[in-house]
N, C-alpha and C. Protein backbone atom coordinates (compact mmCIF):
# COMPACT_ATOMS: atom_id res chain seq x y z
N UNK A 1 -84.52 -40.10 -86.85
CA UNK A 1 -83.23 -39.44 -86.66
C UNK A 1 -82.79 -39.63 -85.20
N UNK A 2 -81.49 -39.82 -84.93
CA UNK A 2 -81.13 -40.55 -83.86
C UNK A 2 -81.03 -38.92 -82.93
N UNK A 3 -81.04 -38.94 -81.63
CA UNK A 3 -80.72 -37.74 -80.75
C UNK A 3 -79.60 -37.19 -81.27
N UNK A 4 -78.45 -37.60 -81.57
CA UNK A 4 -76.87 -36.90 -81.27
C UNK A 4 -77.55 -36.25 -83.29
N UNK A 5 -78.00 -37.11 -84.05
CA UNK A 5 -78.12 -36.47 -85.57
C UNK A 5 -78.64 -35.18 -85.29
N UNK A 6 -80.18 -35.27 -84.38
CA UNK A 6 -80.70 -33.67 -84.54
C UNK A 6 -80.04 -32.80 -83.25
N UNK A 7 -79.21 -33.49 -82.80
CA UNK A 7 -78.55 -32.14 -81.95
C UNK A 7 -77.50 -31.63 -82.82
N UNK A 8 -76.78 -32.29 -83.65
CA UNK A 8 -75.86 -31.75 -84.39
C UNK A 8 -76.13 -30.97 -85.43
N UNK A 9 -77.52 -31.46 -86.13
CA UNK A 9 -78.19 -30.81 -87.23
C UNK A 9 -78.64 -29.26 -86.70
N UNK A 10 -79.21 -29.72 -85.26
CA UNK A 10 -79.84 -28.09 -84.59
C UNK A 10 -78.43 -26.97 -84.87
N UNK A 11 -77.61 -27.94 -84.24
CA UNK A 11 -76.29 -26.91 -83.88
C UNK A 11 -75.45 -26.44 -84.93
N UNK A 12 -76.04 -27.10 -86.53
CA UNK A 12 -75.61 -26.66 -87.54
C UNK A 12 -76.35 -25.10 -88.17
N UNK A 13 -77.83 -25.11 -87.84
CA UNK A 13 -78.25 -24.74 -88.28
C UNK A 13 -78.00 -23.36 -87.61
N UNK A 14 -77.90 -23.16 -86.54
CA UNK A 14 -77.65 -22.32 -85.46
C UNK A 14 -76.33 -21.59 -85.68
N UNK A 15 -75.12 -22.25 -85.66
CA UNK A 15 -73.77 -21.59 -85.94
C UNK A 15 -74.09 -20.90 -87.46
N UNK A 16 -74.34 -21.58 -88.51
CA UNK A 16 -74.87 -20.76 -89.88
C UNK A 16 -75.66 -19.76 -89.73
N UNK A 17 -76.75 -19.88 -88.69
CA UNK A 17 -77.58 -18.27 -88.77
C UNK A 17 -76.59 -17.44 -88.06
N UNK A 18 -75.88 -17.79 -86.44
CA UNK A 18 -75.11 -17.06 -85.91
C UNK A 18 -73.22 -16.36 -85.90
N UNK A 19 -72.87 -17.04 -86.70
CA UNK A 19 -71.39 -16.68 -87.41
C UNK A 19 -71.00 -16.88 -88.84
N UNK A 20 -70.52 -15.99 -88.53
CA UNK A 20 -69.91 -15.93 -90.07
C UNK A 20 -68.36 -16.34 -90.48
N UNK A 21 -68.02 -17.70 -90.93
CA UNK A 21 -67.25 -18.25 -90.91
C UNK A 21 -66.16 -17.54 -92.10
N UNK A 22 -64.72 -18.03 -91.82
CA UNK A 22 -63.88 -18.41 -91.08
C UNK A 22 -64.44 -17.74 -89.60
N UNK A 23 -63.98 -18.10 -88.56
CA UNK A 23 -63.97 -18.38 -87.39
C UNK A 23 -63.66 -18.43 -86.25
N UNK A 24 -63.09 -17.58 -84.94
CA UNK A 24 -62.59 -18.51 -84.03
C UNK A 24 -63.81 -18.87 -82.88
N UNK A 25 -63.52 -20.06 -82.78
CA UNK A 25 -64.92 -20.62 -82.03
C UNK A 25 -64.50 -21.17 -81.20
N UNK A 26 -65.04 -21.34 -79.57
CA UNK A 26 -65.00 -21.58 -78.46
C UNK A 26 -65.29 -22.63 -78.19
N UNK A 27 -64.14 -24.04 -77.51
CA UNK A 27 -64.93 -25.05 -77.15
C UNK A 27 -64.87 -24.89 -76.08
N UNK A 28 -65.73 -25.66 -74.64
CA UNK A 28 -65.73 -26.02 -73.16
C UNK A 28 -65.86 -27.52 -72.76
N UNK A 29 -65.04 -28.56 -72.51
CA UNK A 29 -65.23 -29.28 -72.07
C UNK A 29 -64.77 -29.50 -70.76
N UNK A 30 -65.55 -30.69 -69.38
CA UNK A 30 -64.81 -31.07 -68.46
C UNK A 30 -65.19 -32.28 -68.04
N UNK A 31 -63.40 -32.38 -68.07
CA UNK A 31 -62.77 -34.22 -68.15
C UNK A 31 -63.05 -34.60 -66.70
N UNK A 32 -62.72 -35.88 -66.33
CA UNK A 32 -62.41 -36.21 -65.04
C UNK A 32 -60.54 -36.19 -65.16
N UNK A 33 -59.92 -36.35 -64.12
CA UNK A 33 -58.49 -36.36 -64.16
C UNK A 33 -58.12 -37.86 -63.70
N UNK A 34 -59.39 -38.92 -63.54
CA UNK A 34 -58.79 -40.18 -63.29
C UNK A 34 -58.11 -40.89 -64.24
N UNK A 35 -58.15 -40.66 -65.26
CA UNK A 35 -57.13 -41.29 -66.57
C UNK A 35 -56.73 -39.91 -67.10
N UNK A 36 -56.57 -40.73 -68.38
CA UNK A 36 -55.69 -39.45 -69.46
C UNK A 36 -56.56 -38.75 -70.46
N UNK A 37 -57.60 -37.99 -69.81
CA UNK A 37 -58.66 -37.67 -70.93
C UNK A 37 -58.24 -36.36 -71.26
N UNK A 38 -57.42 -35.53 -70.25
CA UNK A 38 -57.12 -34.48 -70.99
C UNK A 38 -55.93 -34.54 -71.89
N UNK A 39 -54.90 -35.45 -72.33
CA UNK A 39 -54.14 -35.24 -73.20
C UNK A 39 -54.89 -35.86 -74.12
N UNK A 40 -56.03 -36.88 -74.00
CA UNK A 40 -57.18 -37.16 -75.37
C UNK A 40 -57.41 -36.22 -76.33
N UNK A 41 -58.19 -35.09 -75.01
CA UNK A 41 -58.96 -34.30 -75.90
C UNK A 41 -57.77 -33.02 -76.59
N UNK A 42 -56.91 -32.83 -76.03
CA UNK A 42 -55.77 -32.22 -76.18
C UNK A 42 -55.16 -32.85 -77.85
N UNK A 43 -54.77 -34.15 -77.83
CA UNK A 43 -54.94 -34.79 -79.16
C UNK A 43 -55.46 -34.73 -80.18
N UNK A 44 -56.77 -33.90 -79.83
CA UNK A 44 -57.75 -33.66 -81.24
C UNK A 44 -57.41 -32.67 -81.53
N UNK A 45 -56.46 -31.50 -81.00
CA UNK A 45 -57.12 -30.38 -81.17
C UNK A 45 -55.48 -29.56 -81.71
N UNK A 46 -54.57 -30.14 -80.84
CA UNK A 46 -53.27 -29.88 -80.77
C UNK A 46 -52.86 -29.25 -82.19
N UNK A 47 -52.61 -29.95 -83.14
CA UNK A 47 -51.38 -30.20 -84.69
C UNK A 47 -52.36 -28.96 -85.15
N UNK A 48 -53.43 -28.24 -84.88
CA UNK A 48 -54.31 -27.34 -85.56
C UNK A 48 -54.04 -25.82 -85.07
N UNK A 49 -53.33 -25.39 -84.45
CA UNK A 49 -53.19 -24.28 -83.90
C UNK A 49 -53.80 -23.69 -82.70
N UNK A 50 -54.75 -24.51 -81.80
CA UNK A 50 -55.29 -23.85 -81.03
C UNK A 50 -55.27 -23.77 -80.21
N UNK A 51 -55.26 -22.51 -79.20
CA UNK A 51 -55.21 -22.04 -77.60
C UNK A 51 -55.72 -22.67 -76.95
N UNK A 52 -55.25 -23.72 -76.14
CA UNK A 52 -56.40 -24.59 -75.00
C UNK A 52 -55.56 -24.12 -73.55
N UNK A 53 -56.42 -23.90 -72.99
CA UNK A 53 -56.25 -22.75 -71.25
C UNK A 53 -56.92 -24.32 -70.66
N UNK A 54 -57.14 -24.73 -69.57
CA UNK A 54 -56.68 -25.70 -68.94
C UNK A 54 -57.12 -25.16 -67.21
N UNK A 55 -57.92 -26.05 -66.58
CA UNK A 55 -57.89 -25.35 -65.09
C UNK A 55 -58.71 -26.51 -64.11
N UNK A 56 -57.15 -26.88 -63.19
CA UNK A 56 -58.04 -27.56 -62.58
C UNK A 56 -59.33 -27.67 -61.46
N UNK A 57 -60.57 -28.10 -61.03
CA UNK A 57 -61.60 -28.11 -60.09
C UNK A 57 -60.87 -28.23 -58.55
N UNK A 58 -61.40 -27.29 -57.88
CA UNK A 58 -61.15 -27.45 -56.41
C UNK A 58 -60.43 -28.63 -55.79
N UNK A 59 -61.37 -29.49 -56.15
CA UNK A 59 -61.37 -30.91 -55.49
C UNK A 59 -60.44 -31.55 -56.37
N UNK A 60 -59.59 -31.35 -57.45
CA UNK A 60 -58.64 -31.78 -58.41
C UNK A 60 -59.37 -33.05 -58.92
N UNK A 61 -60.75 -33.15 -58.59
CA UNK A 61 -61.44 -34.43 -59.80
C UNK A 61 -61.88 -34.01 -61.21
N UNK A 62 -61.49 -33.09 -61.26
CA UNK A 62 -62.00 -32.40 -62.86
C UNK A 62 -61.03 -31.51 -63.66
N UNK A 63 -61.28 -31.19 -64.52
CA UNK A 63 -60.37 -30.56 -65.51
C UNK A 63 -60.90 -29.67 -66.34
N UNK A 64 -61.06 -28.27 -66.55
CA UNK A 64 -61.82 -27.73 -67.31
C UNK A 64 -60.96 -27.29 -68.40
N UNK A 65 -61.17 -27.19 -69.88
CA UNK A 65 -60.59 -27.46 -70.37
C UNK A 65 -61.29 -26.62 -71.97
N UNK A 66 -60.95 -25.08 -72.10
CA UNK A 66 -61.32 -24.11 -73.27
C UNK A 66 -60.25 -24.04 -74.25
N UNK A 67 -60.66 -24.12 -75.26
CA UNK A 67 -60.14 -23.89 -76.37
C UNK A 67 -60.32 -23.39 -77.89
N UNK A 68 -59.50 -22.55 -77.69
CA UNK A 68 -60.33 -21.59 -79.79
C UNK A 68 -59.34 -22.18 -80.44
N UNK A 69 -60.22 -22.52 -81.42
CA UNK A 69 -59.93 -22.44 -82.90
C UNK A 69 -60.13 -22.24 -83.75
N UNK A 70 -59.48 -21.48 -84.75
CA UNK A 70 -60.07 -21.41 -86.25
C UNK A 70 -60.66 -22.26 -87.45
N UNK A 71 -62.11 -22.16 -87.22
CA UNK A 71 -62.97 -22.87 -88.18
C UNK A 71 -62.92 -22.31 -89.12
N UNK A 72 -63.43 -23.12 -90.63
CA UNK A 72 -63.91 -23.03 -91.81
C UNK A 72 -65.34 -22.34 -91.88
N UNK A 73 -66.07 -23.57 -91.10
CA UNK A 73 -67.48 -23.49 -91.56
C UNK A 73 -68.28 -24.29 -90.28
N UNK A 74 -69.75 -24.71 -90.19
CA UNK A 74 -69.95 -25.37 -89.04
C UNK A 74 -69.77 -26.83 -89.48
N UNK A 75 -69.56 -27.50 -89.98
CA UNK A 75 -69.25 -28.55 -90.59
C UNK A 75 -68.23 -29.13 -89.68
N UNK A 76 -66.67 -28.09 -89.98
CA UNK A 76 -65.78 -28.49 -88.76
C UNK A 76 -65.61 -28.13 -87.28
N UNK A 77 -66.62 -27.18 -87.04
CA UNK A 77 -66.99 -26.63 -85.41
C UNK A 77 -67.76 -28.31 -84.98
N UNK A 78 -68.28 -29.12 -85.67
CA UNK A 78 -69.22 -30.35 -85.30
C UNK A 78 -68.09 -31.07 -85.82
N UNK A 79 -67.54 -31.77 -86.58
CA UNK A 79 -66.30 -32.80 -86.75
C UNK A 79 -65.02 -32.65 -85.46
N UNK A 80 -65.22 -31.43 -84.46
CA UNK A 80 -64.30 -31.70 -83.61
C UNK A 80 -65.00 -32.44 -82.20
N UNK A 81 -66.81 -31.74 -82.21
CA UNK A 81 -67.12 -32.37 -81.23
C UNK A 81 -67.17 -33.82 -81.44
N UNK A 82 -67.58 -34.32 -82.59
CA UNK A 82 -67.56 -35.50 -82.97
C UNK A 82 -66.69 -36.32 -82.68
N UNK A 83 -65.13 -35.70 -82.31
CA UNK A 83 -63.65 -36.41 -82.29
C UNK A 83 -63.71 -36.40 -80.65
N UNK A 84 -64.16 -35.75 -80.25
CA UNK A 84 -64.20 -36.29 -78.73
C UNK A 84 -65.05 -36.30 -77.72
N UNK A 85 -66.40 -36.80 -78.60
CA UNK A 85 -67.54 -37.48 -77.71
C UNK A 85 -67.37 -38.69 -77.10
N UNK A 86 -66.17 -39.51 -77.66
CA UNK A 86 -66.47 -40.79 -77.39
C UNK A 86 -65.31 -40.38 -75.79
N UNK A 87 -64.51 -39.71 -75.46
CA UNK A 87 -63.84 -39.42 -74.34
C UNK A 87 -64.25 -39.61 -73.21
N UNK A 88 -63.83 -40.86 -72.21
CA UNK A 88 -64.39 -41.19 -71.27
C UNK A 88 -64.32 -40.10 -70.15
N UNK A 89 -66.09 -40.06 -69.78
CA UNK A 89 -66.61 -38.94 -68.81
C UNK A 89 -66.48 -37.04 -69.44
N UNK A 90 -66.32 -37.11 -70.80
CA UNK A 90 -66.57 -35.75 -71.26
C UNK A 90 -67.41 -35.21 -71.44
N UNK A 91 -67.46 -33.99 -70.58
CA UNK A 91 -69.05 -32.91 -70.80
C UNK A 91 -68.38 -31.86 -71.61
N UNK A 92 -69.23 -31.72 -72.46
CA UNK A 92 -69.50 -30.47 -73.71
C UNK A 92 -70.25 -29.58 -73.46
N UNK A 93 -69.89 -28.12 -73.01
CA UNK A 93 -70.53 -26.93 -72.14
C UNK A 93 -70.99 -26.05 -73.54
């Protein structure tokens, strides 16, 4: 099983013992601001209803970047990280 399978599998198993879905669940990521990664990740998340608060780092090289949304189940709490792992220089807090 590849790393990203059993981190996702852990983190399945984990949101199922710890919430009880429907949902609103907390993401944290932070972008760099040298390209366009925050209207990327903004892209995934947008057409779905959810609150993303936004703040930039001291040094304006970063972007922190929270957002709730209303999940189903953990299935789609992991199909969003999934939509923007591939985001160049994104950390998932």
């Amino acid at each position: 099983m590849s790393d990203k399978k059993a981190f996702y599998a852990k983190l399945k198993d984990q949101l199922e013992d710890t919430t009880k879905f429907p949902a609103d669940y907390m993401y944290k990521f932070i972008v760099p601001t040298d390209e366009n990664q925050l209207n990327e990740v903004q892209d995934k998340f947008d057409s779905k209803g959810a609150v993303i608060k936004t703040k930039k780092s001291k040094t304006g090289k970063y972007i922190s970047i929270t957002i709730v949304l209303k999940l189903k189940n953990a299935d789609e709490v992991i199909s969003y990280y999934k939509k923007v792992e591939n985001i160049k220089g994104i950390i998932s807090l």
